[in-house]
PDB file of N, CA and C in Angstrom:
ATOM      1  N   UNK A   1      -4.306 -17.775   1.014  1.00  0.00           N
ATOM      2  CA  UNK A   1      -4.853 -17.356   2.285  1.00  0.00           C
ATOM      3  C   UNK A   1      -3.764 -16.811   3.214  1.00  0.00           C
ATOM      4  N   UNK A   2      -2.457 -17.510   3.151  1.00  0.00           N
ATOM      5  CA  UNK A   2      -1.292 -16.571   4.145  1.00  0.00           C
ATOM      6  C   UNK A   2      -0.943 -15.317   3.473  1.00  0.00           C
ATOM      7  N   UNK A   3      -1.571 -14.892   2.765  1.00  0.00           N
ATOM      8  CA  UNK A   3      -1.209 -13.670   2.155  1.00  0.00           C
ATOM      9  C   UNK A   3      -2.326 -12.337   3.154  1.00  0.00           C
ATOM     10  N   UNK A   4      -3.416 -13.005   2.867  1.00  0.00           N
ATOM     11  CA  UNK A   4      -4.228 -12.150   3.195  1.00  0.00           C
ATOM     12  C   UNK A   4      -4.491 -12.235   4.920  1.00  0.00           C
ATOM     13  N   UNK A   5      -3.586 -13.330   5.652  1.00  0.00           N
ATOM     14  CA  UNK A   5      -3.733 -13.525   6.903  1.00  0.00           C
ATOM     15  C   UNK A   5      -2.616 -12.461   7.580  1.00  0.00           C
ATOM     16  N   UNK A   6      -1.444 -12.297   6.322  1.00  0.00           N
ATOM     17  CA  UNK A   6      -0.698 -11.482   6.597  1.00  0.00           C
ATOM     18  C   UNK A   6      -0.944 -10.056   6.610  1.00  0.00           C
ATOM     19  N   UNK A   7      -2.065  -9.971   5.980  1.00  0.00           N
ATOM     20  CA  UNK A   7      -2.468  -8.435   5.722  1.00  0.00           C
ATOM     21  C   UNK A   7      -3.492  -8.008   6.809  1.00  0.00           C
ATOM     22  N   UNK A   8      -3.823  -8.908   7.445  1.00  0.00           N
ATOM     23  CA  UNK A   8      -4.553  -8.853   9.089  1.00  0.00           C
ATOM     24  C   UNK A   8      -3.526  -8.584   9.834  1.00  0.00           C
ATOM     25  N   UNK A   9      -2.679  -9.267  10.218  1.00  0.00           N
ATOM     26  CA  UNK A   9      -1.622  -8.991  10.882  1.00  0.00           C
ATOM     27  C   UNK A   9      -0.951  -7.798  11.070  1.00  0.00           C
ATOM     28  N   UNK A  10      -0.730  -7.374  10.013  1.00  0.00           N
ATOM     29  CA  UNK A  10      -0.199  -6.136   9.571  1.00  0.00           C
ATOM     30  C   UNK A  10      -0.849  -4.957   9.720  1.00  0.00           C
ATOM     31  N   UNK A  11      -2.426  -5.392   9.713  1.00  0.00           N
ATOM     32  CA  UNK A  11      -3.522  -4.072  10.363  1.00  0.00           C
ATOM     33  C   UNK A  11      -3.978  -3.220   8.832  1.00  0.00           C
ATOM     34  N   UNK A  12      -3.621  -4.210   7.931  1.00  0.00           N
ATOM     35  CA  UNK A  12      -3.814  -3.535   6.152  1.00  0.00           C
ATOM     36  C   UNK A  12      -5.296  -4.263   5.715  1.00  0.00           C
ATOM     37  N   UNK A  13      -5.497  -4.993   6.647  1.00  0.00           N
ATOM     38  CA  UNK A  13      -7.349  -4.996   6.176  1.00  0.00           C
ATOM     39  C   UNK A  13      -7.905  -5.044   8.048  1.00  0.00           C
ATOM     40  N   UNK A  14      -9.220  -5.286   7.742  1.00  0.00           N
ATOM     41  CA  UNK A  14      -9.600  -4.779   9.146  1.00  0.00           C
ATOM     42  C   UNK A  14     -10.049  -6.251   9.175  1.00  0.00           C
ATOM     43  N   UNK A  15     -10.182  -6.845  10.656  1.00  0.00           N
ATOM     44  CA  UNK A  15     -11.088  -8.164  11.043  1.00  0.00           C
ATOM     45  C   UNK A  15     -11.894  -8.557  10.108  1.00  0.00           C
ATOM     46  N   UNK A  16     -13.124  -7.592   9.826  1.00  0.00           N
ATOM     47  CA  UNK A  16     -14.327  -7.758   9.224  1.00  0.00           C
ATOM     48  C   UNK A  16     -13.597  -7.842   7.446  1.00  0.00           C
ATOM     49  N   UNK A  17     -13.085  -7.192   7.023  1.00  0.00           N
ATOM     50  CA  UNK A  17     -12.675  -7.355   5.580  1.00  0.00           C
ATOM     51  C   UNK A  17     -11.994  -8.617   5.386  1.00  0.00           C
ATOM     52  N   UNK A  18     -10.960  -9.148   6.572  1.00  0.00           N
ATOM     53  CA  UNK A  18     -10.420 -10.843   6.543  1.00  0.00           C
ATOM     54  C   UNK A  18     -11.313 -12.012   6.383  1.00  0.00           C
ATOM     55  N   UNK A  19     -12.480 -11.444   6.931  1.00  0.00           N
ATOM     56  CA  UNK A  19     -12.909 -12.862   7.232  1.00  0.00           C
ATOM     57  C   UNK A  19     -14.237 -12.510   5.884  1.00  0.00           C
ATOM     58  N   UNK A  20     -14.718 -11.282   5.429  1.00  0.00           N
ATOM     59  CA  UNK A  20     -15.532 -11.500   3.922  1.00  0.00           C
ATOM     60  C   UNK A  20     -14.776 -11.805   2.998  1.00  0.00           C
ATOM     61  N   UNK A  21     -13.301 -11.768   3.079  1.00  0.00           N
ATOM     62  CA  UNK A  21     -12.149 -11.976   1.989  1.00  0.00           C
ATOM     63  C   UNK A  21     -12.182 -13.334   2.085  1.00  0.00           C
ATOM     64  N   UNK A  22     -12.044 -13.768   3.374  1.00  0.00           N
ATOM     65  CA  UNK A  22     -11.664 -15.507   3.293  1.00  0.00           C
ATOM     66  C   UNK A  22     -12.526 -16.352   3.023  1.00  0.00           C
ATOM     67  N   UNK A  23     -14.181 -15.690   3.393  1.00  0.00           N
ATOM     68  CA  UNK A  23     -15.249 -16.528   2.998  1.00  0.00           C
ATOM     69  C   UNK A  23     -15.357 -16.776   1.834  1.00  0.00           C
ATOM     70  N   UNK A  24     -15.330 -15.366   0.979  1.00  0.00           N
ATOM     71  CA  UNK A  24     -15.496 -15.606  -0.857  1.00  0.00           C
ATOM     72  C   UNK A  24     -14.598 -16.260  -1.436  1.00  0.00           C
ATOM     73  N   UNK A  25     -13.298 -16.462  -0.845  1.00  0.00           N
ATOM     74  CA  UNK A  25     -12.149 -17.544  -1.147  1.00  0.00           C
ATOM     75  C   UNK A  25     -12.355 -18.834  -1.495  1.00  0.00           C
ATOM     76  N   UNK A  26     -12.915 -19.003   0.073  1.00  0.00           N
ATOM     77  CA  UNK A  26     -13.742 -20.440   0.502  1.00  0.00           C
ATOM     78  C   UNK A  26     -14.203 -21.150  -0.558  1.00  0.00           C
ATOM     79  N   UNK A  27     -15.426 -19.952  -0.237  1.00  0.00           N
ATOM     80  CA  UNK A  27     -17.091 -20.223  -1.638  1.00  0.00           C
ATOM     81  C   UNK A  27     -16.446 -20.963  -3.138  1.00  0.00           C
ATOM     82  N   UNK A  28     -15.416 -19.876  -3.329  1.00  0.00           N
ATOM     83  CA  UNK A  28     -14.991 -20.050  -5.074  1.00  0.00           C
ATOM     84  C   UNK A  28     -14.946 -21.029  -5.313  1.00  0.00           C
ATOM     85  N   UNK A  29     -15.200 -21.588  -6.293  1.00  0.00           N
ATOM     86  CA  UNK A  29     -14.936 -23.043  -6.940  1.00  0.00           C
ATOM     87  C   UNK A  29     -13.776 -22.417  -8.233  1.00  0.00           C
ATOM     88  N   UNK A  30     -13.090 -21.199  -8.544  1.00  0.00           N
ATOM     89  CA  UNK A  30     -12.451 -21.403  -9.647  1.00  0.00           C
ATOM     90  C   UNK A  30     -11.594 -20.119  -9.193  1.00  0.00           C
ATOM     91  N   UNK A  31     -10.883 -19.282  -9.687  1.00  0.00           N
ATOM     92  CA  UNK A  31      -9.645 -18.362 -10.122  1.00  0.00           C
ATOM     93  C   UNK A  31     -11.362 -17.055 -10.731  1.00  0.00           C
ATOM     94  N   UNK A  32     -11.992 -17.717 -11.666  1.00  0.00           N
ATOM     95  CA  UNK A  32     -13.120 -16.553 -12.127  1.00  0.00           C
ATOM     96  C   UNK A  32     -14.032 -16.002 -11.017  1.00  0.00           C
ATOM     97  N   UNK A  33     -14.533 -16.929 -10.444  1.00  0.00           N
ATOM     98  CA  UNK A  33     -14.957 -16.542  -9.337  1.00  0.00           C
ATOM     99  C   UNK A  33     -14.776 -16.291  -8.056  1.00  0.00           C
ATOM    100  N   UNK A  34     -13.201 -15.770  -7.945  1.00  0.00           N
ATOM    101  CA  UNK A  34     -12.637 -15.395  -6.819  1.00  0.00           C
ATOM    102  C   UNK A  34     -12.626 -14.092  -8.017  1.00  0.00           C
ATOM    103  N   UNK A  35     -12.585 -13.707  -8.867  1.00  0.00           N
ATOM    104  CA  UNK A  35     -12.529 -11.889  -9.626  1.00  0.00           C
ATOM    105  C   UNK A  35     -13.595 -11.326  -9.133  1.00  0.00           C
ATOM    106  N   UNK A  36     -15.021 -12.363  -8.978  1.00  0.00           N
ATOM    107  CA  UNK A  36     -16.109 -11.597  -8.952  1.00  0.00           C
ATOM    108  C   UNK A  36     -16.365 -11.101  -7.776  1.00  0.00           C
ATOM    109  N   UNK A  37     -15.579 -11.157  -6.570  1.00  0.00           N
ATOM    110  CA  UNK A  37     -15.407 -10.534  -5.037  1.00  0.00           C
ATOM    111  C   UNK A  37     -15.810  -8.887  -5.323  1.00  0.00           C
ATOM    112  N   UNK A  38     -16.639  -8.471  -4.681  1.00  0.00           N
ATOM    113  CA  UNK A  38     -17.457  -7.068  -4.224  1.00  0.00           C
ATOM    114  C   UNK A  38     -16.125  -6.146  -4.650  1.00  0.00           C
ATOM    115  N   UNK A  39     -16.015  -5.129  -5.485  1.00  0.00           N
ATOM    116  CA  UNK A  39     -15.264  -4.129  -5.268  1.00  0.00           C
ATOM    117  C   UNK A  39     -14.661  -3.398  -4.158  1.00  0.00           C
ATOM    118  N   UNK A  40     -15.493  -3.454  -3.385  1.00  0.00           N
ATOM    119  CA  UNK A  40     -14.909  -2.606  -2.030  1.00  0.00           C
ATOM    120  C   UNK A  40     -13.798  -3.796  -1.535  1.00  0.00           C
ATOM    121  N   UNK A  41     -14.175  -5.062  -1.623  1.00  0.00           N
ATOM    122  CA  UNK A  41     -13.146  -6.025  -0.658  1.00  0.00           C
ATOM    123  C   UNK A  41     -12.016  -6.087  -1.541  1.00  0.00           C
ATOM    124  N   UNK A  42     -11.988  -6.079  -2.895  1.00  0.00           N
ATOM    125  CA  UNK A  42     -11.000  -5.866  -3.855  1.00  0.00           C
ATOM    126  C   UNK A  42      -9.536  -5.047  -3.943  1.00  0.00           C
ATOM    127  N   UNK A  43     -10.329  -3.828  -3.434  1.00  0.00           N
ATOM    128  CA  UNK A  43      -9.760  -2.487  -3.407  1.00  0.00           C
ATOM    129  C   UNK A  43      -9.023  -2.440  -1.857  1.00  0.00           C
ATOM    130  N   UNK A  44      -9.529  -3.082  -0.974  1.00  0.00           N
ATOM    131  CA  UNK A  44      -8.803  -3.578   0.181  1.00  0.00           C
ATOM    132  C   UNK A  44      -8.003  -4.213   0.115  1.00  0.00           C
ATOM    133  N   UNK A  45      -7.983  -5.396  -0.555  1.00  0.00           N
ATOM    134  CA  UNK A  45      -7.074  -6.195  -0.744  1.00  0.00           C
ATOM    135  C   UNK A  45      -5.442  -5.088  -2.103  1.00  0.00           C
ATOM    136  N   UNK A  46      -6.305  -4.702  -2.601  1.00  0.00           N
ATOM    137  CA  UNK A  46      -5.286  -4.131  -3.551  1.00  0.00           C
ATOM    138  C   UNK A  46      -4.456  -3.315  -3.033  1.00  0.00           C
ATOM    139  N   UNK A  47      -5.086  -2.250  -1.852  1.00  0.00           N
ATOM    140  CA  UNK A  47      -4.846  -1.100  -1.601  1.00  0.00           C
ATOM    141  C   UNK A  47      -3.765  -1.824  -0.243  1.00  0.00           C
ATOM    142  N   UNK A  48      -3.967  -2.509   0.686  1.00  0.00           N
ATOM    143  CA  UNK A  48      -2.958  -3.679   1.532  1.00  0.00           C
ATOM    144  C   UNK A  48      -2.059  -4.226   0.532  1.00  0.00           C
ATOM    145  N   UNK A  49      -1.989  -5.317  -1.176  1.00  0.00           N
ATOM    146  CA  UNK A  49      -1.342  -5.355  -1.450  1.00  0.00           C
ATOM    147  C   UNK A  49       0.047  -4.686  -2.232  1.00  0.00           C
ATOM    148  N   UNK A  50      -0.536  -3.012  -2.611  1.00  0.00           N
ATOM    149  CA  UNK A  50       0.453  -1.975  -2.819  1.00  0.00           C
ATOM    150  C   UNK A  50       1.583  -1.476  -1.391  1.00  0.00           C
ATOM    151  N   UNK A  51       0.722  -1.525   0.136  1.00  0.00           N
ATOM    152  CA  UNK A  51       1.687  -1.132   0.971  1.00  0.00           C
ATOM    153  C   UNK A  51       2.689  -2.265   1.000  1.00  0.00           C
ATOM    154  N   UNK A  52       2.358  -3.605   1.089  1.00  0.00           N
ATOM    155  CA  UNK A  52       3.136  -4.746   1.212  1.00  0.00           C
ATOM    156  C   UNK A  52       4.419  -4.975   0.176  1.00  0.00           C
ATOM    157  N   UNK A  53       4.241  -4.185  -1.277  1.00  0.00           N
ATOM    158  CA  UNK A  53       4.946  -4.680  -2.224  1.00  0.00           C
ATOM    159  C   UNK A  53       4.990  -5.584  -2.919  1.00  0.00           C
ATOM    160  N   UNK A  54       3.477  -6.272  -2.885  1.00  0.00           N
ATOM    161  CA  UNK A  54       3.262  -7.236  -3.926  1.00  0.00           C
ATOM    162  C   UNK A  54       3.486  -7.377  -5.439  1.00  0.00           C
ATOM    163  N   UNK A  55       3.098  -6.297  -5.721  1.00  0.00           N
ATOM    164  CA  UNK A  55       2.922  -6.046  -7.134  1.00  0.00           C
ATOM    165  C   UNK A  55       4.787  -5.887  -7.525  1.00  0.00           C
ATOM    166  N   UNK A  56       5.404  -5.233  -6.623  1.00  0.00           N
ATOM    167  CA  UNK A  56       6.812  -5.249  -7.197  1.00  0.00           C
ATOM    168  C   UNK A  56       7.547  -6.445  -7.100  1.00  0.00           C
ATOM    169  N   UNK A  57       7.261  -6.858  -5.965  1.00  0.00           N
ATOM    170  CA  UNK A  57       8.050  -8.526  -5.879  1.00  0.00           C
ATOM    171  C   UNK A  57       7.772  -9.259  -7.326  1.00  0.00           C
ATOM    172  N   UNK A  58       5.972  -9.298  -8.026  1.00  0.00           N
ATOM    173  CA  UNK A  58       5.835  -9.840  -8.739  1.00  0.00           C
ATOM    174  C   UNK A  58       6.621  -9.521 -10.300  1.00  0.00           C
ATOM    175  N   UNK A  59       6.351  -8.380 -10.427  1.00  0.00           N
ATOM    176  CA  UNK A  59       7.220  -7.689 -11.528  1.00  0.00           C
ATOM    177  C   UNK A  59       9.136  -7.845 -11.088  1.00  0.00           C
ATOM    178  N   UNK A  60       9.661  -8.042 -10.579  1.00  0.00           N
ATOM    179  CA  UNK A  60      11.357  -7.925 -10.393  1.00  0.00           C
ATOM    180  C   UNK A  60      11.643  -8.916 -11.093  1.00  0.00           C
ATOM    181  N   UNK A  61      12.662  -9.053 -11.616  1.00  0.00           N
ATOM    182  CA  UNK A  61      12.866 -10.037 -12.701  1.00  0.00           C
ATOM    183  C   UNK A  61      14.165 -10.736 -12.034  1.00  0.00           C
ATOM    184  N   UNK A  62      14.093 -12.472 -11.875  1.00  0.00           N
ATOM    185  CA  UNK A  62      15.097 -13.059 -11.508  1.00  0.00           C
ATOM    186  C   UNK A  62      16.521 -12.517 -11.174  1.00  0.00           C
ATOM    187  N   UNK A  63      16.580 -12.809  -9.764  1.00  0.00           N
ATOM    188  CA  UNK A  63      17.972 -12.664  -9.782  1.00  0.00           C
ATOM    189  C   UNK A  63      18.926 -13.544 -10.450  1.00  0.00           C
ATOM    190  N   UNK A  64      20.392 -12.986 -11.012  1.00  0.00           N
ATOM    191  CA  UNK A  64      20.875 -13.956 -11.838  1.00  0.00           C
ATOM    192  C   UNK A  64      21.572 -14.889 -11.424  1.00  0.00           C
ATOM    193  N   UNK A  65      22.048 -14.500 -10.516  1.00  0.00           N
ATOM    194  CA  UNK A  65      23.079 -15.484  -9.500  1.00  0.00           C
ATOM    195  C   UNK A  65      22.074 -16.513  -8.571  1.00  0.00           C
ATOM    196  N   UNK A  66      20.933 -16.557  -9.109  1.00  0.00           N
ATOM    197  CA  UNK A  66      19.959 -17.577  -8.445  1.00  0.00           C
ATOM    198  C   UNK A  66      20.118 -18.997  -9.215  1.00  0.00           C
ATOM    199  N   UNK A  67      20.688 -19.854  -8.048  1.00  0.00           N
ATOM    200  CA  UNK A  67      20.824 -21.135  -8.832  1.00  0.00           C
ATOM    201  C   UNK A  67      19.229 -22.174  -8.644  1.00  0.00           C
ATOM    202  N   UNK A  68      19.532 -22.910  -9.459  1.00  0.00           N
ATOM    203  CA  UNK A  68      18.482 -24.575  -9.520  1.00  0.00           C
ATOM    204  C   UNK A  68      18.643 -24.888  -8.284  1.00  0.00           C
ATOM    205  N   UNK A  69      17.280 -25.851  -8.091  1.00  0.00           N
ATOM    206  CA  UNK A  69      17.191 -26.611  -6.884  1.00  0.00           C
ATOM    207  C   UNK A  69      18.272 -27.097  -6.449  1.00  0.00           C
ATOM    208  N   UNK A  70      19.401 -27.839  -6.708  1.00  0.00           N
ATOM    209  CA  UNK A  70      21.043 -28.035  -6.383  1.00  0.00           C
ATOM    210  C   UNK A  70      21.567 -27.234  -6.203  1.00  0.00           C
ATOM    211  N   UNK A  71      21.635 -26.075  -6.552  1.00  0.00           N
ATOM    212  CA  UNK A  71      22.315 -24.969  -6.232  1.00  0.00           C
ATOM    213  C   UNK A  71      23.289 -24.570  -7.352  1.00  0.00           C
ATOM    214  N   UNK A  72      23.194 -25.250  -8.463  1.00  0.00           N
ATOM    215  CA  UNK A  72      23.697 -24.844  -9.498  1.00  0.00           C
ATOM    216  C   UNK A  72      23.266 -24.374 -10.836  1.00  0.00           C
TER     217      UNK A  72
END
């Protein structure tokens, strides 16, 4: 949900698309039935998560000099 609260913020979905996004969230009882969300709210969400850089954050592959929880 701070993802998509962020994408309000940001003015990358509109009021009305936040709050049908957050309801079907709500509703879901599973990961399958958060897929089955209306196409149009989908494509909002997709089309906000391409300006944001979601999809690349997810794909970048570890930095190497990233240590363990200790820092080593």
């Amino acid at each position: 949900m701070k993802t998509i609260d962020e994408m309000l913020n940001l003015a990358l979905l509109t009021p009305e698309q936040h709050h049908q996004i957050s309801a079907w969230i709500a509703r879901a009882d599973s990961p399958d039935e958060i897929l089955q969300m209306p196409a149009a709210l989908w494509q909002a969400v997709e089309r906000a998560s391409v300006v944001m850089g979601i999809d690349a954050d997810l794909l970048r592959p570890p930095a190497l000099d990233a240590g363990g929880v200790d820092g080593h």
